[in-house]
C-alpha atoms as a PDB file:
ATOM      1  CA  UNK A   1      92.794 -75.507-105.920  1.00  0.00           C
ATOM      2  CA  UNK A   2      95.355 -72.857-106.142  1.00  0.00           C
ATOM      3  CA  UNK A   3      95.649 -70.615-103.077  1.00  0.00           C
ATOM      4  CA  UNK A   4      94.631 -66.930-103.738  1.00  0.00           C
ATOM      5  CA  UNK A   5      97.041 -64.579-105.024  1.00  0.00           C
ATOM      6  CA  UNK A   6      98.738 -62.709-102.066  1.00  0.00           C
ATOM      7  CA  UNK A   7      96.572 -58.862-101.298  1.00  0.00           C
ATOM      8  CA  UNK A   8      97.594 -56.600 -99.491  1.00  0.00           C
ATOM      9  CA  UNK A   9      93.986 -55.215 -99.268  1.00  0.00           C
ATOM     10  CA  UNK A  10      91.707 -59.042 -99.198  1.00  0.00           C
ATOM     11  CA  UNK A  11      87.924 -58.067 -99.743  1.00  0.00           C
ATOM     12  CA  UNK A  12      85.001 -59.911 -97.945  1.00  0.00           C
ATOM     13  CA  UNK A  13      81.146 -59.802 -98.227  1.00  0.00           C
ATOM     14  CA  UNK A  14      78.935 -60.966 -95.245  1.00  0.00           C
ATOM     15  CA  UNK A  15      75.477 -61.663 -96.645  1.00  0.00           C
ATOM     16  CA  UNK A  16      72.508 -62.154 -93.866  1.00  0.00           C
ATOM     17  CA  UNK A  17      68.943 -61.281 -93.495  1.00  0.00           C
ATOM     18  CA  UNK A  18      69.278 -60.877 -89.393  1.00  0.00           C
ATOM     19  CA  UNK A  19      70.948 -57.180 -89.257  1.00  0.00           C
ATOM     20  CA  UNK A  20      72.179 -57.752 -85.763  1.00  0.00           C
ATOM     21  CA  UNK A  21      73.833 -60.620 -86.713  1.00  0.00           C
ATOM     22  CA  UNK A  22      75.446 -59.069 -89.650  1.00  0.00           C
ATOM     23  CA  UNK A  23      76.671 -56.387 -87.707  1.00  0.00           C
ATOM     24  CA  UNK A  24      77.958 -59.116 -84.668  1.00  0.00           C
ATOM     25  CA  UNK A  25      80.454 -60.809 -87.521  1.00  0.00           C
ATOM     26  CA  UNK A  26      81.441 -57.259 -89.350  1.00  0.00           C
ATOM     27  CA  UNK A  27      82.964 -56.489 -85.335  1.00  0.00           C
ATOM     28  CA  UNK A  28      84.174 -59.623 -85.226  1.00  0.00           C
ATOM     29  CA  UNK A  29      86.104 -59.800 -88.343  1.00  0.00           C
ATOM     30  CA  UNK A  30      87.136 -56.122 -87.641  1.00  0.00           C
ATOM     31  CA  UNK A  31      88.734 -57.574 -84.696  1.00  0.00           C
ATOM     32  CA  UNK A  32      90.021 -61.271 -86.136  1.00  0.00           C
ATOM     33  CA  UNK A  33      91.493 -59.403 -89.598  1.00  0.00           C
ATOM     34  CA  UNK A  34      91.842 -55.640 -89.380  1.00  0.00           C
ATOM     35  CA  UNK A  35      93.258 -55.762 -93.081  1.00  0.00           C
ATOM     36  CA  UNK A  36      90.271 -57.113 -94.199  1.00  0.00           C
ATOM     37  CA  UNK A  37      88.095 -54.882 -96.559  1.00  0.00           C
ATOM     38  CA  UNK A  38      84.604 -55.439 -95.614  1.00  0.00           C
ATOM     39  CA  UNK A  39      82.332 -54.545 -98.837  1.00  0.00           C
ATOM     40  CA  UNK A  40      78.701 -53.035 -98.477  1.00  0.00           C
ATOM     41  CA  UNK A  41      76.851 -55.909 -96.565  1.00  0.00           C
ATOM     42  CA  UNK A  42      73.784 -57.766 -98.442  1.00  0.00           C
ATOM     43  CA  UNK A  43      70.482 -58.910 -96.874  1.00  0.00           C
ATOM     44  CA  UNK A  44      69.304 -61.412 -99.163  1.00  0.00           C
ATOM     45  CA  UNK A  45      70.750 -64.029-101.993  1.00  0.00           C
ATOM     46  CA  UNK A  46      69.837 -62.631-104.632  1.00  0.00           C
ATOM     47  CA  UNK A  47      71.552 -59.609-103.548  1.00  0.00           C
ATOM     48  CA  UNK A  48      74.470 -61.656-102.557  1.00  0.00           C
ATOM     49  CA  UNK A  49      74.988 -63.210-105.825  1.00  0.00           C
ATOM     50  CA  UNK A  50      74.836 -60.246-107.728  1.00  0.00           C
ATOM     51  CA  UNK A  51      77.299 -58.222-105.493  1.00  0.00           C
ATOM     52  CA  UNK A  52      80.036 -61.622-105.366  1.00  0.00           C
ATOM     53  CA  UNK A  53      79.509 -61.607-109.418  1.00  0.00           C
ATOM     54  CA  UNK A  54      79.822 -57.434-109.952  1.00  0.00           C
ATOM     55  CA  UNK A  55      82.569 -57.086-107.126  1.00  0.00           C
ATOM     56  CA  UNK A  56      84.224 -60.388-107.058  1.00  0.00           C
ATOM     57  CA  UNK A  57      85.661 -60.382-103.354  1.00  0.00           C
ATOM     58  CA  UNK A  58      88.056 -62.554-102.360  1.00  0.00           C
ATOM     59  CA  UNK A  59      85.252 -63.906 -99.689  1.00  0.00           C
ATOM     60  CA  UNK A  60      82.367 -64.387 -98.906  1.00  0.00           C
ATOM     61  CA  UNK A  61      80.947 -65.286 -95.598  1.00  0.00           C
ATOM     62  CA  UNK A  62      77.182 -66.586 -96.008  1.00  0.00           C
ATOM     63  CA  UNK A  63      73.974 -67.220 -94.152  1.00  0.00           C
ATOM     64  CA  UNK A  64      72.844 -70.443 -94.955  1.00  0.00           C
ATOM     65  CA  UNK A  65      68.886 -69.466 -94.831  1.00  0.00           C
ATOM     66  CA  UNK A  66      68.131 -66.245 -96.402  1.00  0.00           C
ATOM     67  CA  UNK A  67      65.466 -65.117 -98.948  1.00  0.00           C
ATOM     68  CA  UNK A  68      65.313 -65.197-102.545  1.00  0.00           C
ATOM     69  CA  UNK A  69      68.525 -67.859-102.277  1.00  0.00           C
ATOM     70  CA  UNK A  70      70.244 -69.844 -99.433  1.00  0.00           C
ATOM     71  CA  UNK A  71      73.818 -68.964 -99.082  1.00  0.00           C
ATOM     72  CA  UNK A  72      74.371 -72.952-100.690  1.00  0.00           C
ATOM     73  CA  UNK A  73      72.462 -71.608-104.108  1.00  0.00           C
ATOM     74  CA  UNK A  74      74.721 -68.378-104.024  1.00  0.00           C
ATOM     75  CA  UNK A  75      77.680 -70.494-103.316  1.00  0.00           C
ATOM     76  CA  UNK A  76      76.931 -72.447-106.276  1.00  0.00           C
ATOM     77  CA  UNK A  77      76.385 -69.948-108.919  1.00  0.00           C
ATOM     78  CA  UNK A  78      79.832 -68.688-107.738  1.00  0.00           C
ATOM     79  CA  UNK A  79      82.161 -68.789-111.141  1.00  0.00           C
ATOM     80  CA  UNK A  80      85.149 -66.599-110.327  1.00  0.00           C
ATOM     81  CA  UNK A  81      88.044 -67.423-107.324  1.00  0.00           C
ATOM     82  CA  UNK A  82      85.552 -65.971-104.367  1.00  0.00           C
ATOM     83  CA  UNK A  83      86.373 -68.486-101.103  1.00  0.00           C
ATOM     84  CA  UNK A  84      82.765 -69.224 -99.499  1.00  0.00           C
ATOM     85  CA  UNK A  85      82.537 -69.679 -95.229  1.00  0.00           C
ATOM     86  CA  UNK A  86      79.100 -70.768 -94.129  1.00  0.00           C
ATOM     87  CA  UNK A  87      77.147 -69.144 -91.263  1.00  0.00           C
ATOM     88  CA  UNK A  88      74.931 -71.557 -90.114  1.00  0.00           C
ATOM     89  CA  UNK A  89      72.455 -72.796 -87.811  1.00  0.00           C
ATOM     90  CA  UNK A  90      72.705 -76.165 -88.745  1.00  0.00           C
ATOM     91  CA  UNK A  91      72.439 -79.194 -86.811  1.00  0.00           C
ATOM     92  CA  UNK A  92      74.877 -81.543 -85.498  1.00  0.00           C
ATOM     93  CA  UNK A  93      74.328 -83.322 -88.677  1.00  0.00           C
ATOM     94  CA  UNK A  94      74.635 -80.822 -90.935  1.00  0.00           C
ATOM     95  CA  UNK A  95      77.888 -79.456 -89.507  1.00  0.00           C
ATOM     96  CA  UNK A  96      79.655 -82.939 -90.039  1.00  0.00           C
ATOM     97  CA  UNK A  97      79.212 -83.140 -93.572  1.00  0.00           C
ATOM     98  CA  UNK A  98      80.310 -79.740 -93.755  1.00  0.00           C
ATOM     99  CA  UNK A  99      83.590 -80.632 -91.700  1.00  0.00           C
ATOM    100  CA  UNK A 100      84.094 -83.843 -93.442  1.00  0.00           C
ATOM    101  CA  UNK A 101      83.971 -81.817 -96.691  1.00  0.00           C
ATOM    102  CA  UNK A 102      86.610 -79.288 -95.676  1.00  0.00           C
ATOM    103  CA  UNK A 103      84.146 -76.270 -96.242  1.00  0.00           C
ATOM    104  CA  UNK A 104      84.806 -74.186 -93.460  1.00  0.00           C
ATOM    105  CA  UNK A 105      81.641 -72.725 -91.455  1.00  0.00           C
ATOM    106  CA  UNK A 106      80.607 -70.153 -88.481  1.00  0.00           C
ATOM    107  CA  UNK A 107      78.129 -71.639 -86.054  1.00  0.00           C
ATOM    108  CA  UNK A 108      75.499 -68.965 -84.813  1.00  0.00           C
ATOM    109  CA  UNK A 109      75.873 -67.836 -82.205  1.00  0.00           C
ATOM    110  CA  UNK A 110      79.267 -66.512 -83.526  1.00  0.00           C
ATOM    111  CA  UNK A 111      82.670 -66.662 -81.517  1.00  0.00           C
ATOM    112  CA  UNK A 112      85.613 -64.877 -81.474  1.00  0.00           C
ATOM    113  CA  UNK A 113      88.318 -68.116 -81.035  1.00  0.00           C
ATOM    114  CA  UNK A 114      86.343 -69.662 -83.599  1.00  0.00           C
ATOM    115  CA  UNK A 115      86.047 -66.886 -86.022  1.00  0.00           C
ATOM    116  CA  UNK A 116      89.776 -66.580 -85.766  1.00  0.00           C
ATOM    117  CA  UNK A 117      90.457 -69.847 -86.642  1.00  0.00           C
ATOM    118  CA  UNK A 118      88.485 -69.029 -90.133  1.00  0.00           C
ATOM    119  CA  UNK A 119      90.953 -66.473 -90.526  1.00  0.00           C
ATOM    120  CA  UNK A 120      94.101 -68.372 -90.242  1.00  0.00           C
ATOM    121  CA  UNK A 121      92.320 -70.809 -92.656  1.00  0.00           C
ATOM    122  CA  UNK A 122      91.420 -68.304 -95.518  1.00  0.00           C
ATOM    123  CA  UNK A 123      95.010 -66.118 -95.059  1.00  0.00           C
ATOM    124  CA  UNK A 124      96.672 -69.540 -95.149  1.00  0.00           C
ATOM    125  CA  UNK A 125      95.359 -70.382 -98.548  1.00  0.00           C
ATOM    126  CA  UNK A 126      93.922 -73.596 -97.200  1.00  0.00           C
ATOM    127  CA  UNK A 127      91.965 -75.581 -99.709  1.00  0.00           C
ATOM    128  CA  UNK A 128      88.150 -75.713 -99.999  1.00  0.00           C
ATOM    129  CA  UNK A 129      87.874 -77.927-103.042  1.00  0.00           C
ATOM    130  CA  UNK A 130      85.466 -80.270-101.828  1.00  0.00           C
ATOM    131  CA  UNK A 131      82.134 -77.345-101.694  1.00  0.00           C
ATOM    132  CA  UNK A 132      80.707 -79.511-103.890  1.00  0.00           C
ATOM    133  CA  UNK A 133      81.008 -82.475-101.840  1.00  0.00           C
ATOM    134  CA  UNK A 134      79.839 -80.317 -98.820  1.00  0.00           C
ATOM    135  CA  UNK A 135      76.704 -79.126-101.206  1.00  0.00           C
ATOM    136  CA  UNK A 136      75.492 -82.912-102.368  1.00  0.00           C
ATOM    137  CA  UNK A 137      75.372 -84.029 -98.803  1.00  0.00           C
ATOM    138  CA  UNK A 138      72.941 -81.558 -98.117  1.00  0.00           C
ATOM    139  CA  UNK A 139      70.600 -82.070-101.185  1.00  0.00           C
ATOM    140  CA  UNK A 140      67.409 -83.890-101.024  1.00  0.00           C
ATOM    141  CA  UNK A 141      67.808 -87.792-101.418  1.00  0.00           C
ATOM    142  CA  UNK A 142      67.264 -88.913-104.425  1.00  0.00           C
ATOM    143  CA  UNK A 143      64.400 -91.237-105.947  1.00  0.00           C
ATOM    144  CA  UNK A 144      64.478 -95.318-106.212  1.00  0.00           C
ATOM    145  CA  UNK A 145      64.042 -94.787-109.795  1.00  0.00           C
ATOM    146  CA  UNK A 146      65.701 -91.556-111.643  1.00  0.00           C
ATOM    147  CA  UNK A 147      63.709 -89.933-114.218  1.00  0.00           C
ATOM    148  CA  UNK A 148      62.983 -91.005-117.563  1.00  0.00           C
ATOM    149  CA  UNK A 149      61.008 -88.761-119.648  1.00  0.00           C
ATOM    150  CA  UNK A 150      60.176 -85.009-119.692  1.00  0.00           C
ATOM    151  CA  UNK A 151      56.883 -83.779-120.487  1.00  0.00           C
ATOM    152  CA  UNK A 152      56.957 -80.362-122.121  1.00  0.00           C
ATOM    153  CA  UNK A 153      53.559 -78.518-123.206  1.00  0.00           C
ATOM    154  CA  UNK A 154      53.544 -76.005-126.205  1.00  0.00           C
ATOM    155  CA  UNK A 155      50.627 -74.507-127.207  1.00  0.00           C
ATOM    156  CA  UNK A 156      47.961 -77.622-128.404  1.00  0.00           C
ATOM    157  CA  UNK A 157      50.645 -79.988-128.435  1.00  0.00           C
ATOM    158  CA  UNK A 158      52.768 -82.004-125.601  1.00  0.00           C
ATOM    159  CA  UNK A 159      55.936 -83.120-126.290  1.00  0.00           C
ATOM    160  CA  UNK A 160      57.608 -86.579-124.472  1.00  0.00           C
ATOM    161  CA  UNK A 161      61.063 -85.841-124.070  1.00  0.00           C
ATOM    162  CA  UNK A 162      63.781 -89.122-123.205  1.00  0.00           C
ATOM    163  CA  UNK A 163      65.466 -87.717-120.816  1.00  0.00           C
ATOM    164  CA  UNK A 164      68.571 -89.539-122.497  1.00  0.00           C
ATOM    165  CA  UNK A 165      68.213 -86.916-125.858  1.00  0.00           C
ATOM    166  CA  UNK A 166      68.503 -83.852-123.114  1.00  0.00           C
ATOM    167  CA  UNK A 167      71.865 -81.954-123.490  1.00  0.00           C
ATOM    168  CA  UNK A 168      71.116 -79.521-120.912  1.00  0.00           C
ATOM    169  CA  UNK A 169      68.427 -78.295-118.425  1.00  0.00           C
ATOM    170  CA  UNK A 170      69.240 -74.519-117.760  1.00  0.00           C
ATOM    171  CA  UNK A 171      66.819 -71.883-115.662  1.00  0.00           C
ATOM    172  CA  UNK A 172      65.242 -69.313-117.911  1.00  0.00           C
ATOM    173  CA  UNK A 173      63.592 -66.397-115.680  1.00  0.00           C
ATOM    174  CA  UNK A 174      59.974 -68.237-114.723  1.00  0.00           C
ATOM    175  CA  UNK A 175      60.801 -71.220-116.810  1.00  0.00           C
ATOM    176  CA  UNK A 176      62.849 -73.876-117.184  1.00  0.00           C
ATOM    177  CA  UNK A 177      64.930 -74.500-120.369  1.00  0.00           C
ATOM    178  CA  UNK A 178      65.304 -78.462-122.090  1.00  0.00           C
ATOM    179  CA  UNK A 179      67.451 -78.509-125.036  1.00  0.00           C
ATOM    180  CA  UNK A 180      67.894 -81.042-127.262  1.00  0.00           C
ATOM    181  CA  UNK A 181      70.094 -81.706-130.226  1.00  0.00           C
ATOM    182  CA  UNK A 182      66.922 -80.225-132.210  1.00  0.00           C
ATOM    183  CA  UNK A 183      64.848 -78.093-130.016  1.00  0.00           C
ATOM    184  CA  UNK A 184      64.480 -76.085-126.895  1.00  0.00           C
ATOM    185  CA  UNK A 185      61.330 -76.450-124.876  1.00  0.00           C
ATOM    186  CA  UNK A 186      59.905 -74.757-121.732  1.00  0.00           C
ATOM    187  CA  UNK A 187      58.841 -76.660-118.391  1.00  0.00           C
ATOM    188  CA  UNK A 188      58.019 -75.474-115.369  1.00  0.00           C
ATOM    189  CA  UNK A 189      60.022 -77.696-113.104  1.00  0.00           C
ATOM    190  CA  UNK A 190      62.880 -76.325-111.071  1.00  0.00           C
ATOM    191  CA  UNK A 191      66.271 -76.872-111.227  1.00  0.00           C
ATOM    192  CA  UNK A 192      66.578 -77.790-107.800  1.00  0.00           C
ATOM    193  CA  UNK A 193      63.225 -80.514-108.320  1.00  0.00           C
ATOM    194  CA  UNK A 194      64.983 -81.871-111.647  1.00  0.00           C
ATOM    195  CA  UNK A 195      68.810 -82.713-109.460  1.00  0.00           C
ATOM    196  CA  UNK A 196      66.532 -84.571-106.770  1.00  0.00           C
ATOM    197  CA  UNK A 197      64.759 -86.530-109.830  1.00  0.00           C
ATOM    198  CA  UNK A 198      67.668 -87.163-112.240  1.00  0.00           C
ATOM    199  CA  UNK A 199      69.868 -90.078-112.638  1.00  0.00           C
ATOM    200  CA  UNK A 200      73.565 -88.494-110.748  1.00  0.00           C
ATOM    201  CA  UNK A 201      75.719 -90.747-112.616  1.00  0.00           C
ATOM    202  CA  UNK A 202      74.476 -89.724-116.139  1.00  0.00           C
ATOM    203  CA  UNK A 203      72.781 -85.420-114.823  1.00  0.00           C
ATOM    204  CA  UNK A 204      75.858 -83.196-112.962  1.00  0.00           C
ATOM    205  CA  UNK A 205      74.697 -79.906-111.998  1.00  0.00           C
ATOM    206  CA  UNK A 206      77.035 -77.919-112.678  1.00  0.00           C
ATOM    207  CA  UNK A 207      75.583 -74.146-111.454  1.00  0.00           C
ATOM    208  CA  UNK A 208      72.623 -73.223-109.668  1.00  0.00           C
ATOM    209  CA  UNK A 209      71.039 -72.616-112.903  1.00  0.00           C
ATOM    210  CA  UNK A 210      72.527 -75.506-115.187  1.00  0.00           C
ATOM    211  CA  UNK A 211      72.138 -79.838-115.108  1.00  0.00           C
ATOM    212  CA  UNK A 212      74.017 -81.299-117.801  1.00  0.00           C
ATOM    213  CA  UNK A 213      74.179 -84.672-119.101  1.00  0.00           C
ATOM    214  CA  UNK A 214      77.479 -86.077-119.523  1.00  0.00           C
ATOM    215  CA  UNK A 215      76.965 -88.269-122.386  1.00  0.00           C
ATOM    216  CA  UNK A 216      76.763 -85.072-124.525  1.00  0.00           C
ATOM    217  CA  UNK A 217      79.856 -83.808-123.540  1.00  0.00           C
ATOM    218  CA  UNK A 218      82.634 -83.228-126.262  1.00  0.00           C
ATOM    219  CA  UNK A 219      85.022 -80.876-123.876  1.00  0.00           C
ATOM    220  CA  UNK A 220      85.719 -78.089-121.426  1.00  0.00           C
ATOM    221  CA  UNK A 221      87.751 -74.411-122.187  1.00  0.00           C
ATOM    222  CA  UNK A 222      88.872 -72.459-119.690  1.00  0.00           C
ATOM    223  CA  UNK A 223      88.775 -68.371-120.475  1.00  0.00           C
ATOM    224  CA  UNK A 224      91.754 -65.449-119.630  1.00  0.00           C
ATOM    225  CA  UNK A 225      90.456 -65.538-116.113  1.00  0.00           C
ATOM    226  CA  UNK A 226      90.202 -69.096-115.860  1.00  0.00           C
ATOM    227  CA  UNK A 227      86.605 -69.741-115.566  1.00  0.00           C
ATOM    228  CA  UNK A 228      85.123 -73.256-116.849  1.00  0.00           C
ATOM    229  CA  UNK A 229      83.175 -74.023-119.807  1.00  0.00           C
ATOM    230  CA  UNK A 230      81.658 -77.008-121.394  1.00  0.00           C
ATOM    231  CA  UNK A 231      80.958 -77.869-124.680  1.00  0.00           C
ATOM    232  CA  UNK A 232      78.441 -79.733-126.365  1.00  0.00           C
ATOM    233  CA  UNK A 233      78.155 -82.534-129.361  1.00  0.00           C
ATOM    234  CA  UNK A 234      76.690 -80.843-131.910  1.00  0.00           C
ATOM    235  CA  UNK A 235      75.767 -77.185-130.264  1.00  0.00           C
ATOM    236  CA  UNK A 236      77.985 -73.767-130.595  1.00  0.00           C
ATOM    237  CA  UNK A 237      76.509 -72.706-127.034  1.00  0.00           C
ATOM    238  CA  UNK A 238      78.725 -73.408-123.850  1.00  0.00           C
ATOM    239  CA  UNK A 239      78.071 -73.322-120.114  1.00  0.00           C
ATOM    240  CA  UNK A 240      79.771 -72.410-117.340  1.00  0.00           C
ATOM    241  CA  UNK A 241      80.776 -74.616-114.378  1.00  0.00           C
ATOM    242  CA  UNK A 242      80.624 -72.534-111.299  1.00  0.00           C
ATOM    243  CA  UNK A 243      83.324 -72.541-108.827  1.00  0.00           C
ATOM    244  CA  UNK A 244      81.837 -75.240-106.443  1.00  0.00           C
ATOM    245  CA  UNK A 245      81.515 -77.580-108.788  1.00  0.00           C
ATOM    246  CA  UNK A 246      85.092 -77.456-110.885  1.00  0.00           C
ATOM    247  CA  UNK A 247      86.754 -80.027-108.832  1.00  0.00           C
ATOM    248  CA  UNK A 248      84.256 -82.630-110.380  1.00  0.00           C
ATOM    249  CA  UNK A 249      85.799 -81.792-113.540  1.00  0.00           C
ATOM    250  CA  UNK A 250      89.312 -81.853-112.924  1.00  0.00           C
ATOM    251  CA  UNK A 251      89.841 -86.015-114.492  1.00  0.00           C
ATOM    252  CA  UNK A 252      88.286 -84.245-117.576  1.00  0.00           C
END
């Protein structure tokens, strides 16, 4: 991953529901990085992943447990160069995969020493490639036997989807969006249910709202700013990859 461009004037965004903690790591970083710009602070994900998309700070320090998203779903829908640190609560457990995958984290209650040692991290540039890694360590485990059809209902008639003719599973609002070469359909499984059920070798998620299936990849493009898309056999529409999950598609 390339290091962030040098700023005079880095942004962060601290995202947690607990307002005293909030307020505990805005002194703290006031203290650790007095150059820091410290952007209005959000109390949920939802708000969190609108303010990192609209604002685009250079980081973003966030909760792991918070409503409407955990800070691992904002981190994932994350497509521009924002640098994520986790403040968690985690067990022992938890915090290893998150070391072993270089994805740096604060561990409630927060310290001072160890807060500054974030800092020299982030204003070093260090790399933090391996989110995704840090991300599929902490997803459910997966099933002896991956998925193999869909069921999708539309009006009278119920349609049995191979799960081998899906191009793309992509979250719609309530719903959840199956397209095929030929059709879209509508289930009401989530994204998050559908990665614990699908075959990993053949589904990638690559967002928080997209699963793709490789086989019906024909390419990626990357935009002016950078940002990862994928392309489809046979379909105008692209996706894009969000920033946790790029490095996956780096042999590509």
């Amino acid at each position: 991953m390339t290091s962030p461009t040098p700023n005079a004037h880095p942004t962060a965004l601290i995202a947690d529901d607990e307002p005293h903690l909030l307020r505990h790591l805005q002194a703290l970083l006031q203290q650790a990085w007095p150059g820091l710009v410290l952007l209005e602070p959000c109390r949920n994900g939802l708000e969190a992943a609108a303010a990192i998309a609209a604002e685009q700070p250079d980081f973003a320090f966030l909760d792991i447990q918070m409503p409407g998203l955990t800070g691992l779903e904002v981190a994932q829908g994350i497509e521009g160069a924002t640098r994520v640190v986790f403040v968690t609560a985690y067990d022992a457990y938890a915090l290893q995969a998150f070391e072993a995958a270089a994805v740096d984290y604060l561990l409630k209650p927060l310290k001072l020493e160890r807060l500054q040692r974030t800092v020299e991290r982030l204003r070093s540039g260090a790399a933090d490639d391996r989110l995704a890694q840090a991300v599929q360590q902490l997803a459910p485990p997966r099933p002896a036997q991956p998925l193999r059809w869909v069921r999708a209902s539309q009006g009278e008639l119920t349609h049995q989807i191979d799960v081998a003719d899906i191009i793309y599973f992509h979250a719609d609002d309530k719903y959840t969006v199956v397209r095929t070469r030929d059709a879209e359909h509508l289930i009401r499984t989530p994204i998050q249910e559908l990665v614990a059920q699908l075959d990993p070798e053949q589904f990638w998620q690559v967002h928080r709202s997209s699963i793709v299936n490789l086989a019906m990849l024909v390419g990626t493009r990357r935009d002016e700013v950078s940002r990862l898309y994928l392309r489809f056999r046979g379909l105008s529409t692209e996706l894009p990859v969000s920033r946790a999950y790029v490095p996956r598609f780096k042999a590509m």
